[in-house]
C-alpha atoms as a PDB file:
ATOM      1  CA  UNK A   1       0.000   0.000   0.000  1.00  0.00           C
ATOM      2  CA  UNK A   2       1.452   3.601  -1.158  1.00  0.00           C
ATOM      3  CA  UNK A   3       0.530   6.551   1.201  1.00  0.00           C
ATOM      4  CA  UNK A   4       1.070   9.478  -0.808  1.00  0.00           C
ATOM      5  CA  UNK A   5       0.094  12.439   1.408  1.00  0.00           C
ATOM      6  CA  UNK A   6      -0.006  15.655  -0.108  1.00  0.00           C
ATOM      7  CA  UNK A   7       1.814  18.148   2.835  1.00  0.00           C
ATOM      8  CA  UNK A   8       0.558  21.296   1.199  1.00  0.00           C
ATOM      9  CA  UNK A   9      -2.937  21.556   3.365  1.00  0.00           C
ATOM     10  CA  UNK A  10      -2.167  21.250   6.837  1.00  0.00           C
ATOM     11  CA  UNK A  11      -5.491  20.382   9.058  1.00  0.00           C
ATOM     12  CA  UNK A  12      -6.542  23.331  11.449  1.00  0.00           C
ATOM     13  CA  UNK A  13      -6.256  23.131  15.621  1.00  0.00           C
ATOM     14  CA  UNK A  14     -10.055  22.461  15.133  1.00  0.00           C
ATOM     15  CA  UNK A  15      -9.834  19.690  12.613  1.00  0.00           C
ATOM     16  CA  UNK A  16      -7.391  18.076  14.777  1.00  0.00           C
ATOM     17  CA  UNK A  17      -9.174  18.477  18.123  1.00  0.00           C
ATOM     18  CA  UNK A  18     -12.207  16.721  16.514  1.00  0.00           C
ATOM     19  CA  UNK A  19     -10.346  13.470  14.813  1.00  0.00           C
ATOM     20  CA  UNK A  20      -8.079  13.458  18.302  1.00  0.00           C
ATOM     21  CA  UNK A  21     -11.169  13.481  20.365  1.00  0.00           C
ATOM     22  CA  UNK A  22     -12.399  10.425  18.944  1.00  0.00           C
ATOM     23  CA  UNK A  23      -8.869   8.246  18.231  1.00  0.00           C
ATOM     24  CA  UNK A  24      -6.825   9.957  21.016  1.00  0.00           C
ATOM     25  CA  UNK A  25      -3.720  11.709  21.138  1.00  0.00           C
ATOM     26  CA  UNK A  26      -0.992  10.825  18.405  1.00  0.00           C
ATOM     27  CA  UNK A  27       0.956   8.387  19.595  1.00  0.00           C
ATOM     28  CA  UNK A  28       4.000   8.888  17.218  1.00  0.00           C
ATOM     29  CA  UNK A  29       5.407  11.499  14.675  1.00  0.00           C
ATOM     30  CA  UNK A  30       4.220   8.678  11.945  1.00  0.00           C
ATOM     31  CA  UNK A  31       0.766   8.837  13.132  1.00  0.00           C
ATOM     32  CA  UNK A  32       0.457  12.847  13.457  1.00  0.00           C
ATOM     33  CA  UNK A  33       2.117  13.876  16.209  1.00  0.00           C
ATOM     34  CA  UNK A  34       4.644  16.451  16.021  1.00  0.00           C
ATOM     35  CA  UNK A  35       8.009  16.224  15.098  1.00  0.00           C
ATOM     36  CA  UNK A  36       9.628  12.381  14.905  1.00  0.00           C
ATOM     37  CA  UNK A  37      12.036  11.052  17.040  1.00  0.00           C
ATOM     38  CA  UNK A  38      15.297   9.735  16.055  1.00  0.00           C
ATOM     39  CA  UNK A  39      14.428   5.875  16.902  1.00  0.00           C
ATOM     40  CA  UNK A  40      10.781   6.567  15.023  1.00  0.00           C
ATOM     41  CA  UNK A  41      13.297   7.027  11.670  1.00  0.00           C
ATOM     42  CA  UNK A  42      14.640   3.678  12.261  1.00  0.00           C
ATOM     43  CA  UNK A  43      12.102   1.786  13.007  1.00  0.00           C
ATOM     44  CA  UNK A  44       8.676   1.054  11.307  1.00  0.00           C
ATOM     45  CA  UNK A  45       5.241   0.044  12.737  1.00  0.00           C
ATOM     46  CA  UNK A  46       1.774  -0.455  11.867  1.00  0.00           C
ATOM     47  CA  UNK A  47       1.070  -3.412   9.751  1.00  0.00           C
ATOM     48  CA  UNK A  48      -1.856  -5.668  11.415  1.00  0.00           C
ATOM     49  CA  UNK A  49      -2.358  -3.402  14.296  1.00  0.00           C
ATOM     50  CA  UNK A  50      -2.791  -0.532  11.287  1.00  0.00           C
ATOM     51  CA  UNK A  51      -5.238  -2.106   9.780  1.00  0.00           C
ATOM     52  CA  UNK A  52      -7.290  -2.838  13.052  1.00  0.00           C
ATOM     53  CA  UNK A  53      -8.131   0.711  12.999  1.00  0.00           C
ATOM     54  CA  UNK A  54      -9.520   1.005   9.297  1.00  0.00           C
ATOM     55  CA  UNK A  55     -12.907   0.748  10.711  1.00  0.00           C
ATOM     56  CA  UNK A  56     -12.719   4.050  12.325  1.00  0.00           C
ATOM     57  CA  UNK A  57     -12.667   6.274   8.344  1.00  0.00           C
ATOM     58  CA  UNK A  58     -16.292   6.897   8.864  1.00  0.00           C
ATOM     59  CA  UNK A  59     -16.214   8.224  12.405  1.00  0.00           C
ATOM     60  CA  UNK A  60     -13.220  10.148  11.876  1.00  0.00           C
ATOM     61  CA  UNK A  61     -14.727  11.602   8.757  1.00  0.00           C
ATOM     62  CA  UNK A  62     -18.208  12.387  10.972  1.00  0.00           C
ATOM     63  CA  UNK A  63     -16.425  13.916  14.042  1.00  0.00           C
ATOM     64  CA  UNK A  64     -15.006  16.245  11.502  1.00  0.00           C
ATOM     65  CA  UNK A  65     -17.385  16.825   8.976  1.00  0.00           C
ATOM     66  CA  UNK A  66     -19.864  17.547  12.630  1.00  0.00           C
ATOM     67  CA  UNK A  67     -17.293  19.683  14.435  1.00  0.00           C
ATOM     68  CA  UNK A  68     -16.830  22.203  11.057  1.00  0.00           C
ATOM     69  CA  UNK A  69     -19.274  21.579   8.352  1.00  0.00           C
ATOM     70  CA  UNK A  70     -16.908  20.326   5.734  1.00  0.00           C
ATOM     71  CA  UNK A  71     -13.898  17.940   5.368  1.00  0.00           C
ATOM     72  CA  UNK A  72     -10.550  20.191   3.899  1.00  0.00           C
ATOM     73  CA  UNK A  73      -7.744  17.981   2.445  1.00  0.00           C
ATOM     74  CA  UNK A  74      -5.818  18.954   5.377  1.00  0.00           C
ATOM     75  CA  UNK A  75      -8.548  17.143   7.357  1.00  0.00           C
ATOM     76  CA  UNK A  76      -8.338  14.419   4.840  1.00  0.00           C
ATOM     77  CA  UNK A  77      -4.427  14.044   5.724  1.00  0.00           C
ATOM     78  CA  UNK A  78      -4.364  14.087   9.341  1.00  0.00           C
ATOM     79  CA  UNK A  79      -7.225  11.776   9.322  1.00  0.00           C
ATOM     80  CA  UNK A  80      -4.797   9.197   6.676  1.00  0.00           C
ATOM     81  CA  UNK A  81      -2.371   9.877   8.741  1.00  0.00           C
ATOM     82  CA  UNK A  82      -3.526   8.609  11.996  1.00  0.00           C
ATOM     83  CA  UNK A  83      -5.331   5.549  10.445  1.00  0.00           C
ATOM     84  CA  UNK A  84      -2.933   4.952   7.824  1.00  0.00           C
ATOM     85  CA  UNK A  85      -5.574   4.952   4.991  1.00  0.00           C
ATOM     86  CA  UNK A  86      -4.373   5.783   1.673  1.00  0.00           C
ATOM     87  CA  UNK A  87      -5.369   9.482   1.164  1.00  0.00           C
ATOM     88  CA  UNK A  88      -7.189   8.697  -2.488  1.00  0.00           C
ATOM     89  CA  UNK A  89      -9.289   6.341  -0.206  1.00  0.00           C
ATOM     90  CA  UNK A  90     -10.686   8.469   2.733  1.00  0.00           C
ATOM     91  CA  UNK A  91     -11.518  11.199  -0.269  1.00  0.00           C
ATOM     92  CA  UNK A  92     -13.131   8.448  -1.995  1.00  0.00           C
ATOM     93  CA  UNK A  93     -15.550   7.598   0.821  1.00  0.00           C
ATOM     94  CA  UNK A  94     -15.616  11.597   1.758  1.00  0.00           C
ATOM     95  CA  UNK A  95     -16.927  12.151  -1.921  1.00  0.00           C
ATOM     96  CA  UNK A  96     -19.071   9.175  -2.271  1.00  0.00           C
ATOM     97  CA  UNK A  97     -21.639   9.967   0.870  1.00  0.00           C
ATOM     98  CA  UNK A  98     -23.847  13.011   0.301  1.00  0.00           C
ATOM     99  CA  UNK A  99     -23.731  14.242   4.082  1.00  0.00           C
ATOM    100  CA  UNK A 100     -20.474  14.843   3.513  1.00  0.00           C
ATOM    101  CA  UNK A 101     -18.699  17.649   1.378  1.00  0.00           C
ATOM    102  CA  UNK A 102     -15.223  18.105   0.706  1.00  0.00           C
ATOM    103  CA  UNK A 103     -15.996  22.047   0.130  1.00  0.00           C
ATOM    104  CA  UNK A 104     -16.681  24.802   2.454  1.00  0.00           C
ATOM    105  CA  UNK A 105     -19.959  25.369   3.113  1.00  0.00           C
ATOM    106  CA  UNK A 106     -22.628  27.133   5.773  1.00  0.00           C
ATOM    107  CA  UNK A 107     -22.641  25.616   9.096  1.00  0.00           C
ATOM    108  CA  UNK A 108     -26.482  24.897   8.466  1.00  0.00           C
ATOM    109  CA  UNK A 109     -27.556  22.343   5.890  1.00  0.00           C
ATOM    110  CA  UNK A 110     -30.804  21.089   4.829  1.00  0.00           C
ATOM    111  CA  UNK A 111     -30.582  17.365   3.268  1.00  0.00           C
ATOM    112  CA  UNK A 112     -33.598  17.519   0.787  1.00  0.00           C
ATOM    113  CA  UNK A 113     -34.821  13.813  -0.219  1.00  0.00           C
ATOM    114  CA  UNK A 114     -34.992  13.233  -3.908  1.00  0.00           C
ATOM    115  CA  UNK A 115     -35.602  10.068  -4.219  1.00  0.00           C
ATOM    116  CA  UNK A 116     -38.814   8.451  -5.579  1.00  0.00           C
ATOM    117  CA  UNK A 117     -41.019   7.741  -2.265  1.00  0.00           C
ATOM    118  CA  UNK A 118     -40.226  12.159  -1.675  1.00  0.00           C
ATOM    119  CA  UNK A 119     -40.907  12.730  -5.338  1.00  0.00           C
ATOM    120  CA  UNK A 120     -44.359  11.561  -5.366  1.00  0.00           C
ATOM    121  CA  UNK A 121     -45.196  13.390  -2.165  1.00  0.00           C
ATOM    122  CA  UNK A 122     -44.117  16.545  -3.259  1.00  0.00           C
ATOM    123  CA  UNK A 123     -40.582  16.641  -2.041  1.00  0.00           C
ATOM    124  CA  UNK A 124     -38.303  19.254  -4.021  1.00  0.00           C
ATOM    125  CA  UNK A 125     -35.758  21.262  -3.575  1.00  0.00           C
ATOM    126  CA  UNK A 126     -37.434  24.633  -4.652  1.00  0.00           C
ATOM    127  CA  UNK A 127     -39.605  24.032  -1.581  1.00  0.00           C
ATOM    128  CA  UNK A 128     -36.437  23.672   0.654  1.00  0.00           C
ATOM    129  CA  UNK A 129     -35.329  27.521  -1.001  1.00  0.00           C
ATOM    130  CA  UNK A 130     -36.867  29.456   1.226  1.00  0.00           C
ATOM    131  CA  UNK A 131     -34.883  28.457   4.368  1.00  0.00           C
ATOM    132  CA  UNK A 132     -32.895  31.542   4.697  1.00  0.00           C
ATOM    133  CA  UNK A 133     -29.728  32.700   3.071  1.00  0.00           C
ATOM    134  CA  UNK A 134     -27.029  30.951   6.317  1.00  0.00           C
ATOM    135  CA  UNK A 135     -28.343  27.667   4.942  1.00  0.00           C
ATOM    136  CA  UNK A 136     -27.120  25.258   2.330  1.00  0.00           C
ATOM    137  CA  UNK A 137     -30.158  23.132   1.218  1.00  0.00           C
ATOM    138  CA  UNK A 138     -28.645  19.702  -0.452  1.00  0.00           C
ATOM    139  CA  UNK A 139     -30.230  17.394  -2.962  1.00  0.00           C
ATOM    140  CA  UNK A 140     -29.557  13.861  -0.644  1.00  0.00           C
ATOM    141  CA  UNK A 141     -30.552   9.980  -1.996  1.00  0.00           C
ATOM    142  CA  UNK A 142     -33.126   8.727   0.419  1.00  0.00           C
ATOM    143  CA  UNK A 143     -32.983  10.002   4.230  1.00  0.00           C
ATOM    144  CA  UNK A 144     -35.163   6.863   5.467  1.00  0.00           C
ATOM    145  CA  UNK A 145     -38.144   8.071   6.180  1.00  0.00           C
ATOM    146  CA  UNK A 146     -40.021   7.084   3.063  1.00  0.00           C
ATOM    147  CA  UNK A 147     -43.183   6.473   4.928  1.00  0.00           C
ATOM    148  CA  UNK A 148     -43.880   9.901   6.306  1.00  0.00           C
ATOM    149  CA  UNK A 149     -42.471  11.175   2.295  1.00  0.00           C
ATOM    150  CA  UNK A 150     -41.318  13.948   1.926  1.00  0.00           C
ATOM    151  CA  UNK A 151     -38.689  14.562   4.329  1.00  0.00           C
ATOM    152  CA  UNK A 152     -35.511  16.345   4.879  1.00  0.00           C
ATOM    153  CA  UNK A 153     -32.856  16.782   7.980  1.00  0.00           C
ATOM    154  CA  UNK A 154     -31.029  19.786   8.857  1.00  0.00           C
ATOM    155  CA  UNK A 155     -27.516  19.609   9.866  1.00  0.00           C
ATOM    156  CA  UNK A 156     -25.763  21.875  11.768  1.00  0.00           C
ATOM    157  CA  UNK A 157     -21.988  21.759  12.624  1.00  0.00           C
ATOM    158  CA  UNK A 158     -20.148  23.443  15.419  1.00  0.00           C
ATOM    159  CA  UNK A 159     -22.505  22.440  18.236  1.00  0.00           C
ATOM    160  CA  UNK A 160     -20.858  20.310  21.140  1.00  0.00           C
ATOM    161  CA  UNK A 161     -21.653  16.574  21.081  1.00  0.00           C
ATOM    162  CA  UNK A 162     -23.557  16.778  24.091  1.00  0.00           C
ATOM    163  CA  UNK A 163     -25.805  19.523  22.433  1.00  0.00           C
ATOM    164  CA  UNK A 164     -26.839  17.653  19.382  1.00  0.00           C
ATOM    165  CA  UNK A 165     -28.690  14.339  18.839  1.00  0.00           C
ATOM    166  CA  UNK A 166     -27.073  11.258  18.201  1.00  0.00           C
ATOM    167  CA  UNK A 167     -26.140  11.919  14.739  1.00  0.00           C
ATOM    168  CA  UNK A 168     -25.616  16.032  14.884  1.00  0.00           C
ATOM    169  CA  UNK A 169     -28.647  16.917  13.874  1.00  0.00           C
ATOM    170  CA  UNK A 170     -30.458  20.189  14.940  1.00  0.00           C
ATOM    171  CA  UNK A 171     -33.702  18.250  15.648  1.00  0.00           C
ATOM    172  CA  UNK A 172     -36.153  15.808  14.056  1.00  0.00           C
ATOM    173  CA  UNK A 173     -36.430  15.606  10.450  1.00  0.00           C
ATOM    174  CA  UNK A 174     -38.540  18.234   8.890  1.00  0.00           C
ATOM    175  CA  UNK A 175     -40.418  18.228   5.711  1.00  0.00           C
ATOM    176  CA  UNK A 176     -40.203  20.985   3.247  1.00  0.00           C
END
């Protein structure tokens, strides 16, 4: 496995204190601590016990993604870093889920269902546009709830875990 990282985005103090928070403190300079020691350059590990922790992309991904709204490719990196997951990877899985973005955007966003079950209801986004300017409103695949059609879930990063429900949302899911 080739870990290219890219060392041109470094991940901000907040970025940091959100994947640290949920993996702990860097153990090592190789996993994105600061600074390596001179018996870290002669040694290597990882390996098995590496790959025990590939499990924990998604989480890593949330706690960010909750914590500041969007994942930035220094946020990518740190997260590679720590779990030793090949960066193309993590922005694979970053890119391929809809409640994630790997642009900046408003600390508020509204997930708008688009998918059939919605459709027929009279789920749209045009009837998610008049949320209010500090809002993002996002075309999402289904949200779940395609018996009480149509739905949508606002979003909104920042807030302390305790604050926020179980998966960082503001409330229950609303319908537009």
């Amino acid at each position: 496995m080739d870990l290219k990282f890219t060392d041109t985005a470094k991940a901000t103090d907040e970025e940091r204190d959100a994947v640290d928070a949920l993996l702990g403190a860097p153990g090592t300079g190789w996993e994105g601590g600061t600074g390596r020691s001179s018996d870290e350059l002669r040694w290597a590990r990882g390996g098995a016990a590496a790959r025990e922790r590939r499990d924990l992309l998604l989480p890593a991904l949330h706690a960010v993604n909750d914590r500041v709204g969007w994942l930035s490719e220094g946020a990518l990196d740190y997260i590679c870093r720590r779990l030793t997951v090949p960066p193309a990877e993590a922005y694979g899985v970053a890119t391929f889920y809809s409640m994630f973005s790997v642009r900046p955007r408003p600390a508020k966003v509204l997930h708008v269902c688009t998918d059939l079950a919605c459709a027929a209801r009279g789920g749209s986004l045009s009837a998610a546009d008049a949320v209010g300017p500090d809002v993002s409103v996002q075309p999402s695949p289904c949200l779940g709830l395609c018996e009480r059609a149509p739905a949508a879930l606002l979003v909104r990063a920042g807030r302390s875990p305790s604050a926020r429900g179980a998966e960082g949302t503001e409330g229950d899911p609303a319908r537009p």
